[in-house]
C-alpha atoms as a PDB file:
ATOM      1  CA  UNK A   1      -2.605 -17.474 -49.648  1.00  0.00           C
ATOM      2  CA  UNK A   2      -5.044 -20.078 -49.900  1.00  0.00           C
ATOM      3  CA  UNK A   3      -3.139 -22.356 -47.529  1.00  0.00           C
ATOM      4  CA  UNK A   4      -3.060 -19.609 -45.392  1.00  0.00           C
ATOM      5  CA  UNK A   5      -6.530 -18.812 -44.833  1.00  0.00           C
ATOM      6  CA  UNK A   6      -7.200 -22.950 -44.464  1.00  0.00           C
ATOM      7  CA  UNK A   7      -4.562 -22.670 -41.579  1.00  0.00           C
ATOM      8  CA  UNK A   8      -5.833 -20.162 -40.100  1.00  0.00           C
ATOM      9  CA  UNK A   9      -9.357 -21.346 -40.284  1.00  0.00           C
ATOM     10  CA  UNK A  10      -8.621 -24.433 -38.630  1.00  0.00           C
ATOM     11  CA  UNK A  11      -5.943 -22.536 -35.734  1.00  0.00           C
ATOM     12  CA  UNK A  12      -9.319 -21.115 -34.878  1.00  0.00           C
ATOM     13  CA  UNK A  13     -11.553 -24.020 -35.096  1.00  0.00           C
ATOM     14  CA  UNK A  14      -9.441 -26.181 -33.267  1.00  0.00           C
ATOM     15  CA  UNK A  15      -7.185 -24.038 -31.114  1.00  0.00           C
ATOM     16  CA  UNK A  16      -8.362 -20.934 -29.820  1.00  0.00           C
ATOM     17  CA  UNK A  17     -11.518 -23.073 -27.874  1.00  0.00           C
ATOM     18  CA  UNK A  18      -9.040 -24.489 -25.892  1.00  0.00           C
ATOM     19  CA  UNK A  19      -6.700 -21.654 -24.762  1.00  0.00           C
ATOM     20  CA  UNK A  20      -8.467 -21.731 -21.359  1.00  0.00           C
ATOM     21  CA  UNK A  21      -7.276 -25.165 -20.540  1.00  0.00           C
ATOM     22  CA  UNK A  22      -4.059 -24.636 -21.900  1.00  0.00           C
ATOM     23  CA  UNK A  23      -3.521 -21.509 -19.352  1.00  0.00           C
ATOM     24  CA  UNK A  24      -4.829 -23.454 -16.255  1.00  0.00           C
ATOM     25  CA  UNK A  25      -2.767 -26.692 -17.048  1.00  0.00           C
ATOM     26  CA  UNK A  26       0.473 -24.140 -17.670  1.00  0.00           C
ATOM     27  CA  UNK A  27      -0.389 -22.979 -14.368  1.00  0.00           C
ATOM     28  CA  UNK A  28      -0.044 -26.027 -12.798  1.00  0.00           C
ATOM     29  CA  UNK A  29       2.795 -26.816 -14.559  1.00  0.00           C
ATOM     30  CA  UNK A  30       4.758 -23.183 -14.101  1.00  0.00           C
ATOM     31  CA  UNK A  31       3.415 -22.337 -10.956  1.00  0.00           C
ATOM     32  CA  UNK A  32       3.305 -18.383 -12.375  1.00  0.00           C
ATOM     33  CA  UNK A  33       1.150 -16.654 -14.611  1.00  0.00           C
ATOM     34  CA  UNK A  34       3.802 -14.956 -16.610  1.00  0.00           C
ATOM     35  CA  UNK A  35       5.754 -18.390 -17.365  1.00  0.00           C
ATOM     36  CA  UNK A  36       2.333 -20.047 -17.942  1.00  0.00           C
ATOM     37  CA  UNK A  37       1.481 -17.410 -20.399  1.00  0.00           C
ATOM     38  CA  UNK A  38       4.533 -17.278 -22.197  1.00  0.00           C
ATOM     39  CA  UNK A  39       4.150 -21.023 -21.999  1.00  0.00           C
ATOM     40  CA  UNK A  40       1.087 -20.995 -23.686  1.00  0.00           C
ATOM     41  CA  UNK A  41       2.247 -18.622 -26.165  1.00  0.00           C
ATOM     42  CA  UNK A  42       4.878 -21.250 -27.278  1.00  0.00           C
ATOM     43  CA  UNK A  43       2.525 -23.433 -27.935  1.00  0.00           C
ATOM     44  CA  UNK A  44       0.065 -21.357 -29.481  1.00  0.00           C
ATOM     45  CA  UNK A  45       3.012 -20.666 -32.365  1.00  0.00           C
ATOM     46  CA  UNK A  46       4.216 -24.792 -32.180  1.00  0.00           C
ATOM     47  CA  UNK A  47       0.389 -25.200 -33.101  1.00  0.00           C
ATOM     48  CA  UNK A  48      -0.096 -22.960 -35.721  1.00  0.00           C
ATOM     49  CA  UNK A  49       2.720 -23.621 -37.528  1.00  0.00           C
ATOM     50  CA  UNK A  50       1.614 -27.693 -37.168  1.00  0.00           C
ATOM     51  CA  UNK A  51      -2.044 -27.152 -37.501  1.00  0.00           C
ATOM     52  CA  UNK A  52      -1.958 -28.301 -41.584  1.00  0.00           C
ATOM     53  CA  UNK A  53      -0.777 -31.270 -40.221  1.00  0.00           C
ATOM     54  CA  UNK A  54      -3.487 -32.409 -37.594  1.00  0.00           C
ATOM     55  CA  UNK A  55      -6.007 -34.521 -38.418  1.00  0.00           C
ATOM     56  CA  UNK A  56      -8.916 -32.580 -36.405  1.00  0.00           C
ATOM     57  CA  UNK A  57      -9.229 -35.311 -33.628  1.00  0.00           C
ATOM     58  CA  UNK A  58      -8.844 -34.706 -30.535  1.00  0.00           C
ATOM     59  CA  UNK A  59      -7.524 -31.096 -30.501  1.00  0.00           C
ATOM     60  CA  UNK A  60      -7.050 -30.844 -26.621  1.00  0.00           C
ATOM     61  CA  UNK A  61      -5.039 -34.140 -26.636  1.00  0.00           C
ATOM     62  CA  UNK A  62      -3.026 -32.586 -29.480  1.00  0.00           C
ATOM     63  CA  UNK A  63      -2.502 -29.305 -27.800  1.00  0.00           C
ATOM     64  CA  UNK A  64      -1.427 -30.712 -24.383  1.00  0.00           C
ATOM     65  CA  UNK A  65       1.184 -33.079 -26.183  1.00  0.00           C
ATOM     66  CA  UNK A  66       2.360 -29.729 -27.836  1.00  0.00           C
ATOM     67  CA  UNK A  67       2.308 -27.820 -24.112  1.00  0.00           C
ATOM     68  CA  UNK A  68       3.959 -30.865 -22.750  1.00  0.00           C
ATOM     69  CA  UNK A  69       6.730 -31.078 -25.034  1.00  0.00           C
ATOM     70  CA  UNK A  70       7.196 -27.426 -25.029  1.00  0.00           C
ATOM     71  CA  UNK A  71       7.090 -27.362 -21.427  1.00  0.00           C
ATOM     72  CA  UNK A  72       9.743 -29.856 -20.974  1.00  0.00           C
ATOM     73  CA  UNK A  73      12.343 -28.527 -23.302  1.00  0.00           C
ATOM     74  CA  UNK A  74      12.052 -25.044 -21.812  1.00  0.00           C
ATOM     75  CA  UNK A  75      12.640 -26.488 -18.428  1.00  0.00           C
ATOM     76  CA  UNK A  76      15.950 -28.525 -19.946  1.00  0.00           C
ATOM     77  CA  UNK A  77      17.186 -24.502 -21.083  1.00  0.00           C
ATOM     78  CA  UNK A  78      16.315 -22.596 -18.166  1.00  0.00           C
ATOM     79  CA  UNK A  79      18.495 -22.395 -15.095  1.00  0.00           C
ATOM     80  CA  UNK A  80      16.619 -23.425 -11.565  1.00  0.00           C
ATOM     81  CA  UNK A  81      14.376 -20.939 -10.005  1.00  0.00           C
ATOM     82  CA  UNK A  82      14.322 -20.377  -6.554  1.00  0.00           C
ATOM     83  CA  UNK A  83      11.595 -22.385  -4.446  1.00  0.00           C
ATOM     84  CA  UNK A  84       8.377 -20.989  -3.987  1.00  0.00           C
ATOM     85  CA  UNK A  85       8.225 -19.297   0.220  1.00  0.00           C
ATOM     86  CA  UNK A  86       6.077 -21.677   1.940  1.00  0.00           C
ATOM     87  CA  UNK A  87       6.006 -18.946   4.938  1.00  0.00           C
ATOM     88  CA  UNK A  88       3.876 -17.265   3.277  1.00  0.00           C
ATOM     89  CA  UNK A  89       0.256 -18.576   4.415  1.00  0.00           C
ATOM     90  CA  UNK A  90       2.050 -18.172   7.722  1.00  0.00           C
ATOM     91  CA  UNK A  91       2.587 -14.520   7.216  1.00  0.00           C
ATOM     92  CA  UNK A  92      -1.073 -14.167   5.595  1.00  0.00           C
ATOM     93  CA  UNK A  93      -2.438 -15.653   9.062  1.00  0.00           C
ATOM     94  CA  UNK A  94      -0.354 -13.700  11.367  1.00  0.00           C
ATOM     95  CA  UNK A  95      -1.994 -10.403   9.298  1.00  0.00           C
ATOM     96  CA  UNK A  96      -5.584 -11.996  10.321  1.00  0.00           C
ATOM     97  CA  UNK A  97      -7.442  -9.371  13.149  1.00  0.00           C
ATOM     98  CA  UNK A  98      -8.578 -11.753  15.798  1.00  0.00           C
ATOM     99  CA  UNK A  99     -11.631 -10.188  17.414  1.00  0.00           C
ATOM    100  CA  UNK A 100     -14.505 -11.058  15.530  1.00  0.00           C
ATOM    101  CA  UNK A 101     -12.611 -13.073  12.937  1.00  0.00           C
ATOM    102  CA  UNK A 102     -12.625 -16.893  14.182  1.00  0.00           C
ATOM    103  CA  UNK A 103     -14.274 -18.227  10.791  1.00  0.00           C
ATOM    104  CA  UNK A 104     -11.786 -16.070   8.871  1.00  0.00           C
ATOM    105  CA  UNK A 105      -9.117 -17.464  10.593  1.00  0.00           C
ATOM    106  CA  UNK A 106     -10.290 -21.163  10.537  1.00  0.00           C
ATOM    107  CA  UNK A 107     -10.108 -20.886   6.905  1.00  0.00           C
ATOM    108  CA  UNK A 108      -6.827 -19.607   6.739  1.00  0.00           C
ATOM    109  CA  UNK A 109      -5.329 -21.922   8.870  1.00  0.00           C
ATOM    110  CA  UNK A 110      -7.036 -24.978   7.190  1.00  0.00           C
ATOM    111  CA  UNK A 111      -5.838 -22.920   3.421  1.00  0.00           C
ATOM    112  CA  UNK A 112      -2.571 -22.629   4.791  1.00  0.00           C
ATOM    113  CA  UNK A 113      -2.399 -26.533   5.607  1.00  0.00           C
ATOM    114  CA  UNK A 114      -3.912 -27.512   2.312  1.00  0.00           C
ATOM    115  CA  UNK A 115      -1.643 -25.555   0.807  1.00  0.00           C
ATOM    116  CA  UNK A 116       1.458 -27.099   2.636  1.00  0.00           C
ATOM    117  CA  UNK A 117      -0.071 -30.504   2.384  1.00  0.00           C
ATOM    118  CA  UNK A 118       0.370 -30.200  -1.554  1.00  0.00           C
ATOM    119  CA  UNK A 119       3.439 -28.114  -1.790  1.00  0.00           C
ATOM    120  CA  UNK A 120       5.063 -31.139   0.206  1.00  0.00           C
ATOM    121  CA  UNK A 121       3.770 -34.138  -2.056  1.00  0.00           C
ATOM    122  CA  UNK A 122       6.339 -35.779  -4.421  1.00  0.00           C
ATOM    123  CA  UNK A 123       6.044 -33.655  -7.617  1.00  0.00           C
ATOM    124  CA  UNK A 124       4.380 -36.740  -9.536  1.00  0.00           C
ATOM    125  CA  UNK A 125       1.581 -36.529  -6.980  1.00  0.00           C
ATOM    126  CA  UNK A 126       1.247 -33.262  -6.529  1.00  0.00           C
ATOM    127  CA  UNK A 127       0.939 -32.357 -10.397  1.00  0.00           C
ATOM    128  CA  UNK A 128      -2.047 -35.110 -10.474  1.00  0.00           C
ATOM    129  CA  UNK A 129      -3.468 -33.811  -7.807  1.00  0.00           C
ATOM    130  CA  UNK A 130      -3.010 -30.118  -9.224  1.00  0.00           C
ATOM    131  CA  UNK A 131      -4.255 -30.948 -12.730  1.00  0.00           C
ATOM    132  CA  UNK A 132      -7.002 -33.334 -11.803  1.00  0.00           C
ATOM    133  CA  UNK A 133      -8.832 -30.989  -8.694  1.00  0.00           C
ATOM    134  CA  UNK A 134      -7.750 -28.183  -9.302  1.00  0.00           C
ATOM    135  CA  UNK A 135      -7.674 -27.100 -13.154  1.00  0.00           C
ATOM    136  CA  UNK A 136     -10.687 -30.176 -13.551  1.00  0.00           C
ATOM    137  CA  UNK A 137      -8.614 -31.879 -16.134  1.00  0.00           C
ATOM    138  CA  UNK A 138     -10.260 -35.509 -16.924  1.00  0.00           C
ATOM    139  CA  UNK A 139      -8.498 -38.798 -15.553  1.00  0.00           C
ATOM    140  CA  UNK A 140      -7.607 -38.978 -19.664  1.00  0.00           C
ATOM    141  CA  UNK A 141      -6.221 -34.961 -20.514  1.00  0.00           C
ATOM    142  CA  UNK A 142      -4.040 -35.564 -17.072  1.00  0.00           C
ATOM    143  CA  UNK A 143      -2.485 -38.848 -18.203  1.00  0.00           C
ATOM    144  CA  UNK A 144      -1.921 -36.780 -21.586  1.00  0.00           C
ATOM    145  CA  UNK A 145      -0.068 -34.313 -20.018  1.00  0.00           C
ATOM    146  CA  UNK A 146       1.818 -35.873 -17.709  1.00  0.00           C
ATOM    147  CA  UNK A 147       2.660 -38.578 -20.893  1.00  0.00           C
ATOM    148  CA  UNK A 148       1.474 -41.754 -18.135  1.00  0.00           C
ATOM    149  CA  UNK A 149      -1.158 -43.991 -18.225  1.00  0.00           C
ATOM    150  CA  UNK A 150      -4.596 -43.385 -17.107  1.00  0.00           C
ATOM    151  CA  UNK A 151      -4.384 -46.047 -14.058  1.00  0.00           C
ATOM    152  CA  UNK A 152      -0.955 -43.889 -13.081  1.00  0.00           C
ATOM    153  CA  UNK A 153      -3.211 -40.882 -13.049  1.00  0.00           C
ATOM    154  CA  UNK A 154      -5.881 -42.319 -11.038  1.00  0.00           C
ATOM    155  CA  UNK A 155      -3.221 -43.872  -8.681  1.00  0.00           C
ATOM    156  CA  UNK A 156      -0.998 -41.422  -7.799  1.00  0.00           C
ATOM    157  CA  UNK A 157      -4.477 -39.005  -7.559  1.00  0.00           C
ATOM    158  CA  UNK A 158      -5.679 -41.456  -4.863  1.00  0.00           C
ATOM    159  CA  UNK A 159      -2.215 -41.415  -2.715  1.00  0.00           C
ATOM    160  CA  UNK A 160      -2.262 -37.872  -3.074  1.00  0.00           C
ATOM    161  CA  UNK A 161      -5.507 -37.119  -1.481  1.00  0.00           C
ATOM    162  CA  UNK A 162      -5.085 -39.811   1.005  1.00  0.00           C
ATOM    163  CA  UNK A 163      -1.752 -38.315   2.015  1.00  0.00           C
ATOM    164  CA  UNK A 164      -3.370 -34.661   2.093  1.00  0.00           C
ATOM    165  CA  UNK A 165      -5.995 -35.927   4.572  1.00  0.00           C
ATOM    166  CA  UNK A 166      -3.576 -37.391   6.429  1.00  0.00           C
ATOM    167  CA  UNK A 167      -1.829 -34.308   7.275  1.00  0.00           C
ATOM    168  CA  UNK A 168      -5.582 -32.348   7.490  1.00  0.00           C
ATOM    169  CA  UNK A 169      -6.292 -35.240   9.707  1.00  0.00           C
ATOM    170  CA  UNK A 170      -3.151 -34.879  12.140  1.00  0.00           C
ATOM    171  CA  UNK A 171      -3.283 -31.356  11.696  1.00  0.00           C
ATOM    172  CA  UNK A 172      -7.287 -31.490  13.541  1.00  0.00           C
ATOM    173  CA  UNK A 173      -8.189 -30.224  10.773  1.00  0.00           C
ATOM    174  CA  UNK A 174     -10.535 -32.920   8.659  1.00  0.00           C
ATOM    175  CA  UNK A 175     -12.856 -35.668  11.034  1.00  0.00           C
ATOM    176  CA  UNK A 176     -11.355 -38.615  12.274  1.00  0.00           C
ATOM    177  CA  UNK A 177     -13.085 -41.298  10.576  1.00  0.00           C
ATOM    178  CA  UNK A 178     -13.378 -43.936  13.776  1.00  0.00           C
END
């Protein structure tokens, strides 16, 4: 029972502080909260039952490997899922009253093409871009997850933005830089 107590001990030390970060980067990974969660949950168990064997460094490096792995041999079990609807910003605007709602529908619009604008990078930019700006992952956690380098990272994170402000840009969206 001993061994038990140690393990549990250290699930909590090491683990549970970084449950957070494990939900936003399933997230980006699932793209829904119930697959993220059970996701999580996954890994949560992988790392409990491997926690006597981790040396204490590094515990969201560790983790992430775990998610990562986990992650990617769920995804060689499960059958495609359909495509996310990419109408649906569209449909969001078209519900927008407008009298009286011109900022409200700026936003929207410029949402909407952000939204687009990442939905149609190449999956290896897009997940930079997703785990980098939007869950705040470091240059280092995102090149753990992904299982690239850190110059990959930091490369395909500077396409991606320069390809979303492209499409802000022709969209009159973002200033022209002339």
């Amino acid at each position: 029972m001993a061994s038990t107590q140690t393990q549990q001990e250290l699930f909590e030390r090491h683990v549970l502080p970084e449950i957070e970060v494990l939900l936003r980067v399933a997230r980006s990974l699932t793209r829904h909260d119930a697959d993220a969660e059970d996701l999580v949950q996954d890994t949560l168990v992988r790392a409990f039952r491997g926690i006597s064997g981790f040396d204490g460094a590094y515990p969201r490096a560790w983790l992430l490997t775990i998610l990562r792995n986990t992650h990617i041999n769920r995804n060689r079990r499960r059958r495609p899922e359909l495509l996310r609807d990419p109408d649906s910003a569209d449909r969001l605007l078209a519900d927008q009253p407008a009298a009286g709602a011109t900022d409200a529908v700026v936003d929207a619009v410029f949402d909407a093409e952000v939204e687009r604008a990442v939905i149609d990078l190449d999956e290896p930019f897009r997940s930079v871009l997703e785990l980098v700006d939007i869950d705040g992952l470091s240059y280092a956690e995102a090149a753990q997850v992904l299982d690239v380098p850190v110059g990959t990272v930091m490369s395909r994170l500077h396409r991606a933005r320069a390809r979303v402000r492209d499409r802000l840009d022709r969209a009159g969206l973002a200033p022209r830089s002339h």
